[in-house]
Protein backbone atom coordinates (compact mmCIF):
# COMPACT_ATOMS: atom_id res chain seq x y z
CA UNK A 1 -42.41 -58.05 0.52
CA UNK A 2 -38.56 -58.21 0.79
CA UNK A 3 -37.46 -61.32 3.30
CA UNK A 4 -35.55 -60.52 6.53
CA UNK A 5 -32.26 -59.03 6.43
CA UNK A 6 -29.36 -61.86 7.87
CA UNK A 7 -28.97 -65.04 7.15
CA UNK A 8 -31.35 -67.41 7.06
CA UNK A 9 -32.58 -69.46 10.24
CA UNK A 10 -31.72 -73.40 9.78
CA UNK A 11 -35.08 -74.58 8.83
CA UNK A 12 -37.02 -77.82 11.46
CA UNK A 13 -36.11 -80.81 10.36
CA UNK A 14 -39.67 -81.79 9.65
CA UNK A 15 -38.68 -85.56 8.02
CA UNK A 16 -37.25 -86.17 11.92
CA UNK A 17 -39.64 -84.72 13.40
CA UNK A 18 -42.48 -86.89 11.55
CA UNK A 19 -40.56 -90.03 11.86
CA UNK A 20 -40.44 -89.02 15.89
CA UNK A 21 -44.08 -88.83 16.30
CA UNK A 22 -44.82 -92.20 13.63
CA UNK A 23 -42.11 -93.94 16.37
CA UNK A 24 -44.55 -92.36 19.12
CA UNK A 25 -47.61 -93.78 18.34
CA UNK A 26 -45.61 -97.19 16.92
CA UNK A 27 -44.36 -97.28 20.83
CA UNK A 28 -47.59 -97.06 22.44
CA UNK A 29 -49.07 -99.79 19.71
CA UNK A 30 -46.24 -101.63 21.06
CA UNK A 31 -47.37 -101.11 24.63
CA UNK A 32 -44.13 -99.96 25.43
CA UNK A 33 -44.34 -97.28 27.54
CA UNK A 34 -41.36 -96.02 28.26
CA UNK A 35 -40.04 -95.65 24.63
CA UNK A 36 -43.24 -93.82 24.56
CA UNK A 37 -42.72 -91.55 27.27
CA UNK A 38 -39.16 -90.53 25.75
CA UNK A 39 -40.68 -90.25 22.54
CA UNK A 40 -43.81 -87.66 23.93
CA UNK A 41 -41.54 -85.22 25.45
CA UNK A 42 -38.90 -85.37 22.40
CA UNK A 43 -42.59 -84.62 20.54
CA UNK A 44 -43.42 -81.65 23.02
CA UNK A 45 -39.54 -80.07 22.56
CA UNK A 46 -40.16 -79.95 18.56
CA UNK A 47 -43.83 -77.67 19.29
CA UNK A 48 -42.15 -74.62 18.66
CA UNK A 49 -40.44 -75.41 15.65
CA UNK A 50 -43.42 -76.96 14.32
CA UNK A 51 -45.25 -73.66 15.20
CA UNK A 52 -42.35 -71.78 13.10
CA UNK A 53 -42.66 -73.67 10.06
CA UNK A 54 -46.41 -73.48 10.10
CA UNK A 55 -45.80 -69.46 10.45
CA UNK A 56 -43.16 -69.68 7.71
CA UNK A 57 -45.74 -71.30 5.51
CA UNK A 58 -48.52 -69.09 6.13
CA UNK A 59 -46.30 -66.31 5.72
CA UNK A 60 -45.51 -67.51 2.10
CA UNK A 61 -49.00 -68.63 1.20
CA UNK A 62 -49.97 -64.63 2.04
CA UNK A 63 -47.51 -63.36 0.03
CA UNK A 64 -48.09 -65.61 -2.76
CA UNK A 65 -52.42 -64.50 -2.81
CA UNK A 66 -51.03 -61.21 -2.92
CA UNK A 67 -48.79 -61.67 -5.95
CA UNK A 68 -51.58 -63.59 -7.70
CA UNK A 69 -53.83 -60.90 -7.10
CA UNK A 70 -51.62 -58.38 -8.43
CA UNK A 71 -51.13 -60.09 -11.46
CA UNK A 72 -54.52 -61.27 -12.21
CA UNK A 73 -55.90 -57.49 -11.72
CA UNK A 74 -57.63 -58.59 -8.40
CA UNK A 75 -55.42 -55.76 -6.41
């Protein structure tokens, strides 16, 4: 398996989007709502990247069983 042709897409900024959601459910501890409202759509917008990334990595973890396979003689 040979990756995509083109340069590579910038990859999520998963550290930002982590500290987004831990500053979600901080807000609502909190009580305050509206920094949690902000806070819950900014968490909706980074869905699709989120859904990339887990892609990406399911992608590699495929392509890794199949490499193992091939070398272990499990082909």
């Amino acid at each position: 398996m040979q990756p995509a042709p083109g340069p590579r897409p910038v990859p999520a900024d998963l550290d930002a989007i982590g500290d987004r959601y831990t500053d979600l459910l901080e807000a609502r501890e909190r009580g305050d709502q509206t920094t949690a409202d902000q806070l819950a759509h900014a968490c909706a917008d980074d869905i699709p990247a989120l859904r990339e990334e887990i892609h990406r990595v399911e992608l590699l973890r495929r392509e890794l069983a199949a490499e193992l396979d091939r070398v272990t003689g499990h082909a």
